[in-house]
PDB file of N, CA and C in Angstrom:
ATOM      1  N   UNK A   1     181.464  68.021 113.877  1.00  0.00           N
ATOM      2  CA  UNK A   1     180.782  68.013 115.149  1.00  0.00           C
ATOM      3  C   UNK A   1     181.549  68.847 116.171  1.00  0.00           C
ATOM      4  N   UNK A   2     182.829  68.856 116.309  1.00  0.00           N
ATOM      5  CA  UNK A   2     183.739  69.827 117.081  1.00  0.00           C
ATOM      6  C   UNK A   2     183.265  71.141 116.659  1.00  0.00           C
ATOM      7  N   UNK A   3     183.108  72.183 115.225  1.00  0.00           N
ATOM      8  CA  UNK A   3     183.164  72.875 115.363  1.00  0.00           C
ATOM      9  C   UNK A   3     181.626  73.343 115.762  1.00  0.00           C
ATOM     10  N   UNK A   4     180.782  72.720 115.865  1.00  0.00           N
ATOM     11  CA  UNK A   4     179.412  72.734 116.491  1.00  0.00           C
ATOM     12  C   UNK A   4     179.583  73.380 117.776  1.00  0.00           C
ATOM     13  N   UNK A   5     180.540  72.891 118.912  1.00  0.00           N
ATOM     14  CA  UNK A   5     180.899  72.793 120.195  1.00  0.00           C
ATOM     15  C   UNK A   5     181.898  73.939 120.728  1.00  0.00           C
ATOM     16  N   UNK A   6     182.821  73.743 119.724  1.00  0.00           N
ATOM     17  CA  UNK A   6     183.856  74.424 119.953  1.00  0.00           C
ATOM     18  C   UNK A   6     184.724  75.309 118.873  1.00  0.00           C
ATOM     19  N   UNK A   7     185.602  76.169 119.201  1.00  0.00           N
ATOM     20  CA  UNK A   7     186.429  76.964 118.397  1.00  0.00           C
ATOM     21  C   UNK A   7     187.404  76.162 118.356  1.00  0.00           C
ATOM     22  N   UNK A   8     188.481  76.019 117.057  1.00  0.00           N
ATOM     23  CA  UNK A   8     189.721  74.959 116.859  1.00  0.00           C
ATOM     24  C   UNK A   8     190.180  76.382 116.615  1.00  0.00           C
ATOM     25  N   UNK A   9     191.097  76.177 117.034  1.00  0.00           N
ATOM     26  CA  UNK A   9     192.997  76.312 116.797  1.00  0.00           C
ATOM     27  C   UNK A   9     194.432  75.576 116.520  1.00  0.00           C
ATOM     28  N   UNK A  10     194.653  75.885 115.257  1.00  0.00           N
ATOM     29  CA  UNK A  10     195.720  74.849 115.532  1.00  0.00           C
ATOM     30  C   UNK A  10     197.027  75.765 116.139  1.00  0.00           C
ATOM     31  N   UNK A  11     197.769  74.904 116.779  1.00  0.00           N
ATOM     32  CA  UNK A  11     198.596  75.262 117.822  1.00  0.00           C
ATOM     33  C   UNK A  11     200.075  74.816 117.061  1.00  0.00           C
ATOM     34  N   UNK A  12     200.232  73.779 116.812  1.00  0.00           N
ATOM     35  CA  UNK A  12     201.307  73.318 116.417  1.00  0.00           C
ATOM     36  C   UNK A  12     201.445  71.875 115.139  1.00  0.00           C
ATOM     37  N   UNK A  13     202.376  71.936 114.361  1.00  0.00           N
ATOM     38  CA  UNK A  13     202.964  71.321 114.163  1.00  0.00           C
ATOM     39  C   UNK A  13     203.469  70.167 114.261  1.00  0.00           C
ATOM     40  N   UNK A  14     203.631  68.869 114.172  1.00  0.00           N
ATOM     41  CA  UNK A  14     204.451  67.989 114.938  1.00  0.00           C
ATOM     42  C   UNK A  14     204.783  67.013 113.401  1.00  0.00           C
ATOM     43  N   UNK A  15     206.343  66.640 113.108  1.00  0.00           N
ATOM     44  CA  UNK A  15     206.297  65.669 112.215  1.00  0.00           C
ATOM     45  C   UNK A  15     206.549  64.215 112.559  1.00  0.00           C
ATOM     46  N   UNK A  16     206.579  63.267 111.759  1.00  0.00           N
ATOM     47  CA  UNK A  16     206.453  62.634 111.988  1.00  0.00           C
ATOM     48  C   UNK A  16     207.943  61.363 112.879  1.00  0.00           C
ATOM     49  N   UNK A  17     208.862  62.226 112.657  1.00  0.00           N
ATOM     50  CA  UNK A  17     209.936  61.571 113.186  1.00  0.00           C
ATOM     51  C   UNK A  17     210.291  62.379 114.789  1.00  0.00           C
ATOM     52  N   UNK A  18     209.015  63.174 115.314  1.00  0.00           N
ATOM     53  CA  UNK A  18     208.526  62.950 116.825  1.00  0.00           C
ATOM     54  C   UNK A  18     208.172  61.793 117.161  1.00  0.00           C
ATOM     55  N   UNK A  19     207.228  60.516 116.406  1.00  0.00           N
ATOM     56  CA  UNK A  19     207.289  59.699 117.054  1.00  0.00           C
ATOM     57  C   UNK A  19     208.110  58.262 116.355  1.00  0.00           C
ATOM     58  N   UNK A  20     207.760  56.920 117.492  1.00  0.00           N
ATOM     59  CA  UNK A  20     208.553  56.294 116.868  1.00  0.00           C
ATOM     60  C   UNK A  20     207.159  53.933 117.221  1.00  0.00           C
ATOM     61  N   UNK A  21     207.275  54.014 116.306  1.00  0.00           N
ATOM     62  CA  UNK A  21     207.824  54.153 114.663  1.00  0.00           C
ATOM     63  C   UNK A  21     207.059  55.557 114.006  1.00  0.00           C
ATOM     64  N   UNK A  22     208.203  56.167 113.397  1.00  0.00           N
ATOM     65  CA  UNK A  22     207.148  57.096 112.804  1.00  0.00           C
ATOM     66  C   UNK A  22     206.175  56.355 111.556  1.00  0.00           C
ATOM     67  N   UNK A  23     205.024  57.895 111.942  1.00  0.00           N
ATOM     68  CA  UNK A  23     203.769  57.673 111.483  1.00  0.00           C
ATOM     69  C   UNK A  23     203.853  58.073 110.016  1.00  0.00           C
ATOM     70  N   UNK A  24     203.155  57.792 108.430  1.00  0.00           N
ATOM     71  CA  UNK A  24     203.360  57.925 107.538  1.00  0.00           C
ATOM     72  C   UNK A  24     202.325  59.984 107.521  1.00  0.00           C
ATOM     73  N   UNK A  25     201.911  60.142 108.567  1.00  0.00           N
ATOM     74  CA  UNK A  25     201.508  61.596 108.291  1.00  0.00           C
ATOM     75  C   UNK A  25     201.541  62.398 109.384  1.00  0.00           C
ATOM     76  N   UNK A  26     201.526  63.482 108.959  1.00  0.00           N
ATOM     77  CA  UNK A  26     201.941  64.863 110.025  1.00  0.00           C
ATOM     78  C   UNK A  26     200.833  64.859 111.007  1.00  0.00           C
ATOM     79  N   UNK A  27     201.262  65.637 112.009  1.00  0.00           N
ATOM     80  CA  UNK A  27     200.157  64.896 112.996  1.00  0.00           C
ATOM     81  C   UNK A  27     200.310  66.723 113.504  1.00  0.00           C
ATOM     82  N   UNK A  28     199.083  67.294 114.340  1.00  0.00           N
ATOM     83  CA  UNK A  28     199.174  68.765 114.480  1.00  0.00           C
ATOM     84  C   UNK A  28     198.307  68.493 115.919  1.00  0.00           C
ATOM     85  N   UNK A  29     198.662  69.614 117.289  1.00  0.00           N
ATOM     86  CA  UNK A  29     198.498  69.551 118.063  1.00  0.00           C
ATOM     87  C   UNK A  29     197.679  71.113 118.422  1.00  0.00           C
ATOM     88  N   UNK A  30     196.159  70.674 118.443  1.00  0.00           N
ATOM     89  CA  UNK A  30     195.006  71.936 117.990  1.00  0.00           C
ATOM     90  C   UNK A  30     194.579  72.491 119.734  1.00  0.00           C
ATOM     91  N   UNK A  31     194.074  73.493 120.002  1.00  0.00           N
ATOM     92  CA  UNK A  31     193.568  74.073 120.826  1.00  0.00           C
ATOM     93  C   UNK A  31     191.697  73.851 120.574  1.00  0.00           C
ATOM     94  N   UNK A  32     190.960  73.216 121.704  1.00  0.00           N
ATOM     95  CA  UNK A  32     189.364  73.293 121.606  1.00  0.00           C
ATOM     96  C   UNK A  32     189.031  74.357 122.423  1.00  0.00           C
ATOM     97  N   UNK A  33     188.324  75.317 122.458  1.00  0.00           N
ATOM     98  CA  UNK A  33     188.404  76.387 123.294  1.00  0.00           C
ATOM     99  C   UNK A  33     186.033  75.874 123.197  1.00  0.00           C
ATOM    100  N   UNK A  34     185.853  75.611 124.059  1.00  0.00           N
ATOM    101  CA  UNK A  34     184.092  75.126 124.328  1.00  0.00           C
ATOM    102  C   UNK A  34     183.255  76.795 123.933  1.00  0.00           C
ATOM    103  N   UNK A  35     182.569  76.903 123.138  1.00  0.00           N
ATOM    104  CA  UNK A  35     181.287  78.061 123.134  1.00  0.00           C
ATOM    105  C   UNK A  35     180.592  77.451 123.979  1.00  0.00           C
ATOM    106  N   UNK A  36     180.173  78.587 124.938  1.00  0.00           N
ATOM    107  CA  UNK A  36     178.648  78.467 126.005  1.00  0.00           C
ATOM    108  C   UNK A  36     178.175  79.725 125.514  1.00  0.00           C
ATOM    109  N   UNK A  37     176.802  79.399 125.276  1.00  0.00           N
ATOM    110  CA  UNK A  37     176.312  78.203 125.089  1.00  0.00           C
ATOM    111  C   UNK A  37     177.062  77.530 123.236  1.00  0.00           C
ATOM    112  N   UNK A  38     176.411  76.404 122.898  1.00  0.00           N
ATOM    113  CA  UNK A  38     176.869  75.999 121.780  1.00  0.00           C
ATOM    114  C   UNK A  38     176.718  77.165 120.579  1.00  0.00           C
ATOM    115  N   UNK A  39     177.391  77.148 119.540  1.00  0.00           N
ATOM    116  CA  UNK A  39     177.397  77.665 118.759  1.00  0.00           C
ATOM    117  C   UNK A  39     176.228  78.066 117.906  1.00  0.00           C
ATOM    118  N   UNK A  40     175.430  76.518 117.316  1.00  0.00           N
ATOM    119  CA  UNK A  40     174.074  77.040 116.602  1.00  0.00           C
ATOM    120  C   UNK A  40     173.261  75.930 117.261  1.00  0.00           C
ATOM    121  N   UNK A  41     172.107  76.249 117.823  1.00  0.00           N
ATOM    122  CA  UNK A  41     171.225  75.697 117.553  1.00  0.00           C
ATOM    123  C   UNK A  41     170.705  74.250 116.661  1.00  0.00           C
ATOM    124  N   UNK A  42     171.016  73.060 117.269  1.00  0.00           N
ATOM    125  CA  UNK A  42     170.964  71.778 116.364  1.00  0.00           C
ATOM    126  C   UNK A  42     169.708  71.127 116.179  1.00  0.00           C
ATOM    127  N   UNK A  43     169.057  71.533 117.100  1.00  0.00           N
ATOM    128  CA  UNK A  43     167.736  70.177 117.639  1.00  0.00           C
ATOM    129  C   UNK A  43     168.688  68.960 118.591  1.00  0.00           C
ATOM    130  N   UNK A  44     167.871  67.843 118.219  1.00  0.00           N
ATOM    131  CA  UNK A  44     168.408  66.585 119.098  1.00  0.00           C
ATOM    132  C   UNK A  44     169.973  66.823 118.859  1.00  0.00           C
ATOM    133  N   UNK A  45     171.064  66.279 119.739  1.00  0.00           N
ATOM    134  CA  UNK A  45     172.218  66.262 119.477  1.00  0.00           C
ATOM    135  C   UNK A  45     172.535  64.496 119.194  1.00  0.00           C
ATOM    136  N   UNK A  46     172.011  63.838 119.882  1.00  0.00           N
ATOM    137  CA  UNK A  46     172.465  62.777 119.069  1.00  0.00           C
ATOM    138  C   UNK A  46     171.875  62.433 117.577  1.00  0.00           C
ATOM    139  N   UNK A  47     170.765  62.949 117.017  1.00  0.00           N
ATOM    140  CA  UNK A  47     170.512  63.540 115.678  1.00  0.00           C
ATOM    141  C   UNK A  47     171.397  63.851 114.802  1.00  0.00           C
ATOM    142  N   UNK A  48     172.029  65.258 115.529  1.00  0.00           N
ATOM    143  CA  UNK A  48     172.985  65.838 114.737  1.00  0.00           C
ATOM    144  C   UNK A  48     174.461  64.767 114.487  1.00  0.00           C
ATOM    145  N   UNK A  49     175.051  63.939 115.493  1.00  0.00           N
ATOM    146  CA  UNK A  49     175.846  63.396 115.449  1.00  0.00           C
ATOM    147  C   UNK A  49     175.415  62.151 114.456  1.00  0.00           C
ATOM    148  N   UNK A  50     174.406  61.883 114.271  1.00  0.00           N
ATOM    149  CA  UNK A  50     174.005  60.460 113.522  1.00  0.00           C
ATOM    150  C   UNK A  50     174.108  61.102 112.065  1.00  0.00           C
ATOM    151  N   UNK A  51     173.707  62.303 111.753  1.00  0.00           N
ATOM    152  CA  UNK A  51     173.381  62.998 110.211  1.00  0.00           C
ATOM    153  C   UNK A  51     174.900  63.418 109.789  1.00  0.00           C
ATOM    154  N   UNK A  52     175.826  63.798 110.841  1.00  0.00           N
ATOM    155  CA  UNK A  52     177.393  64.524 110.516  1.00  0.00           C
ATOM    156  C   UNK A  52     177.941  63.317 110.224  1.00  0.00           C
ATOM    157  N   UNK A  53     178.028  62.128 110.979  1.00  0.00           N
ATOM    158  CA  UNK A  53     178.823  60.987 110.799  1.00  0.00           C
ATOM    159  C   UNK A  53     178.388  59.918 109.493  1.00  0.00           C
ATOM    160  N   UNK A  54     177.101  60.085 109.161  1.00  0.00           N
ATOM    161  CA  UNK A  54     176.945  59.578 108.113  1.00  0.00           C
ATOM    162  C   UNK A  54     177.132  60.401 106.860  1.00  0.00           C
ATOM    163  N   UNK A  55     176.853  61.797 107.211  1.00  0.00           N
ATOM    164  CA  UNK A  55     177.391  62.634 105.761  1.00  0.00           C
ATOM    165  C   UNK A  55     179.025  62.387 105.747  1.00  0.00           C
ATOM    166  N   UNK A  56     180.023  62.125 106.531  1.00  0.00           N
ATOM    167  CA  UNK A  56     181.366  61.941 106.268  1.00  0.00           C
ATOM    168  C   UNK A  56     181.372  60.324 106.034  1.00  0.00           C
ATOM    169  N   UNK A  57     181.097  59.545 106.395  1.00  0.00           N
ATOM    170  CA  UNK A  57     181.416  57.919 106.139  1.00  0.00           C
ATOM    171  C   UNK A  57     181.356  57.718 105.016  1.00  0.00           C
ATOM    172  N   UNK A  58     181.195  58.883 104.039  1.00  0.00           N
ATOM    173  CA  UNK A  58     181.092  58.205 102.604  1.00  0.00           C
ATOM    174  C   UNK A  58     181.073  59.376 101.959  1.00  0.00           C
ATOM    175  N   UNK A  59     182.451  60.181 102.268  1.00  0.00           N
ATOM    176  CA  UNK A  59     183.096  61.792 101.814  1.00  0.00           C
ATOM    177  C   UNK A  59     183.146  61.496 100.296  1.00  0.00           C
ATOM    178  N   UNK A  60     183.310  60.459  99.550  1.00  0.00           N
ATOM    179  CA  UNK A  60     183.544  60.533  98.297  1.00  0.00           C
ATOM    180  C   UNK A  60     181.824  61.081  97.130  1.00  0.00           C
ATOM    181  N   UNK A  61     180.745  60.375  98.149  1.00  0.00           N
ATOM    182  CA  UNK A  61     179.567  60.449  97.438  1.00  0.00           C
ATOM    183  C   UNK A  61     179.232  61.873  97.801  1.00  0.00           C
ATOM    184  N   UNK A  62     177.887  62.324  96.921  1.00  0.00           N
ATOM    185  CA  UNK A  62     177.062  63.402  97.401  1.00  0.00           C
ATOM    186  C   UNK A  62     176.241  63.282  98.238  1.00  0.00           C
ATOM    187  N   UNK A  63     175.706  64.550  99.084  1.00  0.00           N
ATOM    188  CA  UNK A  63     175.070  64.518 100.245  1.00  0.00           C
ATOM    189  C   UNK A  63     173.681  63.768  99.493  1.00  0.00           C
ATOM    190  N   UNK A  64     173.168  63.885  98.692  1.00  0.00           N
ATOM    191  CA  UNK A  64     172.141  62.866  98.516  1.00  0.00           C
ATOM    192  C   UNK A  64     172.166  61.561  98.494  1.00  0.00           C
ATOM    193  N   UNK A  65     173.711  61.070  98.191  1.00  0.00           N
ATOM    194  CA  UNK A  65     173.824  59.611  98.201  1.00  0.00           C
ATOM    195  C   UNK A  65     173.771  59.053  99.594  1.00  0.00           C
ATOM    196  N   UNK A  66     174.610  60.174 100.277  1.00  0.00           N
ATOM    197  CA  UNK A  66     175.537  59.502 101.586  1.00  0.00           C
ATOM    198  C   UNK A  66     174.444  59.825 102.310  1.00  0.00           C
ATOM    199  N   UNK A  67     173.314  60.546 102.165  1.00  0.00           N
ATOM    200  CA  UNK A  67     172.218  60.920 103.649  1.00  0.00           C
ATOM    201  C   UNK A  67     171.035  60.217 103.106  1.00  0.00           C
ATOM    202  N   UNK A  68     171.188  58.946 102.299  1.00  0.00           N
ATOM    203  CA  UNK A  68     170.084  58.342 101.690  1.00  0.00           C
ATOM    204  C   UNK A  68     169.552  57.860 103.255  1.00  0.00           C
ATOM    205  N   UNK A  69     167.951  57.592 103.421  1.00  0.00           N
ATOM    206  CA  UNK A  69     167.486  56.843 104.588  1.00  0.00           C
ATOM    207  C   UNK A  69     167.848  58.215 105.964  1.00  0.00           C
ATOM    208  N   UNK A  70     168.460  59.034 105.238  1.00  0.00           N
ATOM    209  CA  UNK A  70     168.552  60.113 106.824  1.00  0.00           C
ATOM    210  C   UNK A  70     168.044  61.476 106.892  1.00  0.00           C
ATOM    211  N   UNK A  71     167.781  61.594 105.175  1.00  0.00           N
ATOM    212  CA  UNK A  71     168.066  62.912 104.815  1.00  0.00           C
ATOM    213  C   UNK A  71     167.440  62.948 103.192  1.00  0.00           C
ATOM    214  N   UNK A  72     166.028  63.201 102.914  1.00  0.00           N
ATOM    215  CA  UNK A  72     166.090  63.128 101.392  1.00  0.00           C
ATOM    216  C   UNK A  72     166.420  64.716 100.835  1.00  0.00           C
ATOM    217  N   UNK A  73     166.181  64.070  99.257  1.00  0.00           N
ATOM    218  CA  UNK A  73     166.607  65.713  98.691  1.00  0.00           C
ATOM    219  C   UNK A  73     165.868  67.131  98.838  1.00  0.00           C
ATOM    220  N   UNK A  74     164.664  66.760  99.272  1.00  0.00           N
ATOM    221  CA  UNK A  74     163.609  67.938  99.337  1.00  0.00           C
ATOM    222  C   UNK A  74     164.317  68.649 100.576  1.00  0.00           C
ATOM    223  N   UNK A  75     164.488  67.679 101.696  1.00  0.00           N
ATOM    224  CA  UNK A  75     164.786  68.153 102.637  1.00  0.00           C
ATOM    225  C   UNK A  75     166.123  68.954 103.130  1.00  0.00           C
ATOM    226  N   UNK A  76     167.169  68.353 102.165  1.00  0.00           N
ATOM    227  CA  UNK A  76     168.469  68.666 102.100  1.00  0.00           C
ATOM    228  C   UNK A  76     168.196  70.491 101.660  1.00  0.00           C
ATOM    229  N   UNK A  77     167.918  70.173 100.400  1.00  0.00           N
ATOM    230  CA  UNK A  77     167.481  71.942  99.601  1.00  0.00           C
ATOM    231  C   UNK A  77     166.460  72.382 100.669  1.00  0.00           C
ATOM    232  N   UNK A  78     165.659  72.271 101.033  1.00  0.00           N
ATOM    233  CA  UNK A  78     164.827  73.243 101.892  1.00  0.00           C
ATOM    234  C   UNK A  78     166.082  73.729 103.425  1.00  0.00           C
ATOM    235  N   UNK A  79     167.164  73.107 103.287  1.00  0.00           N
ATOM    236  CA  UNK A  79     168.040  73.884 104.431  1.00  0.00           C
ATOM    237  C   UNK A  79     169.248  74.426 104.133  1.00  0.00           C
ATOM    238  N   UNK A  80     168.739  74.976 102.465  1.00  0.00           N
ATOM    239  CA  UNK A  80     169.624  76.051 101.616  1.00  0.00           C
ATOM    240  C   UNK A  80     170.931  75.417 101.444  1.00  0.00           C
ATOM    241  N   UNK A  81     170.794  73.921 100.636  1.00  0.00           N
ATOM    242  CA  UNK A  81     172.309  72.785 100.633  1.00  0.00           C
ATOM    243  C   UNK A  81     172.174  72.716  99.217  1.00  0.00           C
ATOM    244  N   UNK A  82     172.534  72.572  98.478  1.00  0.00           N
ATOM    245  CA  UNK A  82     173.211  72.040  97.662  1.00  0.00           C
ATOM    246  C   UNK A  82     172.708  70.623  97.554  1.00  0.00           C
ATOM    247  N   UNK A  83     172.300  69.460  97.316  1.00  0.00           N
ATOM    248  CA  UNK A  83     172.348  68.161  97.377  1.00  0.00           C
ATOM    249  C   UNK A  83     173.577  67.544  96.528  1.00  0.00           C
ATOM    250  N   UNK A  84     173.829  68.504  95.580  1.00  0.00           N
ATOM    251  CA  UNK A  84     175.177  67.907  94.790  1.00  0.00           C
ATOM    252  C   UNK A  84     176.475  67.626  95.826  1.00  0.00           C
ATOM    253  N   UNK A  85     176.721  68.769  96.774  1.00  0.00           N
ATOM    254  CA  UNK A  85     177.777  68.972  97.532  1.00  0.00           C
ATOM    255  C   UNK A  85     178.165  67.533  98.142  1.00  0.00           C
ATOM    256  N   UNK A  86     179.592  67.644  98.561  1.00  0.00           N
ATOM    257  CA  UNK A  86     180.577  66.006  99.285  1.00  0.00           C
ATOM    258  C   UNK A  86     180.075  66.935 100.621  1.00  0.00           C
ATOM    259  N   UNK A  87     180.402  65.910 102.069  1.00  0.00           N
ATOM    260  CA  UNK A  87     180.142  66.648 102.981  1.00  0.00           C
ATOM    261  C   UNK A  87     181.131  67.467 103.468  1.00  0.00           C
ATOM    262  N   UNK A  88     182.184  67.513 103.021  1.00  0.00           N
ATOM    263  CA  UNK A  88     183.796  68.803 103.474  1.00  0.00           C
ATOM    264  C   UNK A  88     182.941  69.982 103.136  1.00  0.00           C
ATOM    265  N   UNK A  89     182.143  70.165 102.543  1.00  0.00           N
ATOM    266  CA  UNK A  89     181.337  71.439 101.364  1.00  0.00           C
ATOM    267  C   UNK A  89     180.534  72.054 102.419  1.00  0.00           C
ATOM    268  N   UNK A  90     179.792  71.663 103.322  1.00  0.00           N
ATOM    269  CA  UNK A  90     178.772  72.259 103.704  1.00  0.00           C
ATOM    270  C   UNK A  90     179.289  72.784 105.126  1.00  0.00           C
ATOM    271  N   UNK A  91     178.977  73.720 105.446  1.00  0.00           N
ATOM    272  CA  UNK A  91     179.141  74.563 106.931  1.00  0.00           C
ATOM    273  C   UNK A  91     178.350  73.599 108.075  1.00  0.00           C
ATOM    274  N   UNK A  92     179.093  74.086 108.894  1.00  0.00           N
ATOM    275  CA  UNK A  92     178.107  73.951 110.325  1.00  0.00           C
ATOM    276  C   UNK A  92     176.866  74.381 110.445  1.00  0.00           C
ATOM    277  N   UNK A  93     176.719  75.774 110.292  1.00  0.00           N
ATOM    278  CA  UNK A  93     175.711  76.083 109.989  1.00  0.00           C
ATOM    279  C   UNK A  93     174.472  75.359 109.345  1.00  0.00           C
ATOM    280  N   UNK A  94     174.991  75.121 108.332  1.00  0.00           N
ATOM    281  CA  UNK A  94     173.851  74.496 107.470  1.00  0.00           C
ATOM    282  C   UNK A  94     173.636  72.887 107.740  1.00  0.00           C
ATOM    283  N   UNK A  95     174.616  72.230 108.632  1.00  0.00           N
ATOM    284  CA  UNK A  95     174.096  70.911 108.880  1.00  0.00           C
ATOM    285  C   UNK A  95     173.278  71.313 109.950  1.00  0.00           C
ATOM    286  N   UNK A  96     173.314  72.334 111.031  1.00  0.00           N
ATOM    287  CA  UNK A  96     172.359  72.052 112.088  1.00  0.00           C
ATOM    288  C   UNK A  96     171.116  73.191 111.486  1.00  0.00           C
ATOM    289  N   UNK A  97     171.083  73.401 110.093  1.00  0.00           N
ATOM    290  CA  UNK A  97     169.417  74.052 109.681  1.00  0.00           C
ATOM    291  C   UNK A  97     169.007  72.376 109.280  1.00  0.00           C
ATOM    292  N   UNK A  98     169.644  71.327 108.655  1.00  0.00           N
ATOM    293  CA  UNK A  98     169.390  70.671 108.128  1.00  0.00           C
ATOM    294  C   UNK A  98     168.383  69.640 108.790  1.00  0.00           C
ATOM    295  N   UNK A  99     169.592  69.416 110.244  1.00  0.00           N
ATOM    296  CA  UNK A  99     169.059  68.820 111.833  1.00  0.00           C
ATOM    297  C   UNK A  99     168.060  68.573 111.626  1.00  0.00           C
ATOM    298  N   UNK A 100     167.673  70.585 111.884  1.00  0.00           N
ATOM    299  CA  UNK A 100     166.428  70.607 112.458  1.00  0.00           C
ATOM    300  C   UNK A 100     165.150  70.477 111.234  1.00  0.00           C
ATOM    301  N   UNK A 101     165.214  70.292 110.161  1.00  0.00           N
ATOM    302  CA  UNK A 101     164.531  69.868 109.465  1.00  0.00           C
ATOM    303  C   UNK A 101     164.108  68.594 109.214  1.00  0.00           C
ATOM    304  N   UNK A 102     165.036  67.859 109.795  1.00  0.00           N
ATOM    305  CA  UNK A 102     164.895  66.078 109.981  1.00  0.00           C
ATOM    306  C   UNK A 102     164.036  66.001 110.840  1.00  0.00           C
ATOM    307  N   UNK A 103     164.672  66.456 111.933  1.00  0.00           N
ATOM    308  CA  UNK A 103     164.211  66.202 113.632  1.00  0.00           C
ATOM    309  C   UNK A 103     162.951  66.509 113.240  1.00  0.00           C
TER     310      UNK A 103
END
């Protein structure tokens, strides 16, 4: 959903015996730099945030499992996806063709 919005940069580094108690993982301190206007075209945005957060809540399944009730398979392939794909797999791009095929 960030890169929807914005350009990332990561900036830095930080391990973990910066803090205290240290943390069991590296922690990195990124730059958001905002696109105006947004990047692509989504449809509804709280849409898009309901379809991104449920394709990650369940990174282990496929986008057909994890977008069951949000997202069927016709619809997934008609926005040039993969339905096999985890959601790390798919671009920005292609979640907000997907959006707008829900919406």
């Amino acid at each position: 959903m960030v890169q929807q919005r914005c350009a990332v940069k990561s900036m830095l580094s930080v391990t973990p015996g910066s803090f205290y108690p240290p943390p069991l993982v590296d922690s990195s301190v990124i730059l958001l730099k905002p696109y105006r206007p947004a990047r692509y075209a989504i449809g509804d945005s709280v849409a898009f945030s309901t379809l991104v957060r449920t394709a990650f809540s369940q990174r282990r399944k496929t986008l057909k499992n994890a977008l069951r009730g949000v997202a069927n398979e016709a619809q997934i392939r008609a926005a040039g996806i993969d339905p096999r794909l985890r959601a790390e797999q798919v671009s920005v791009a292609a979640y907000a063709r997907l959006n707008r095929i829900v919406c």
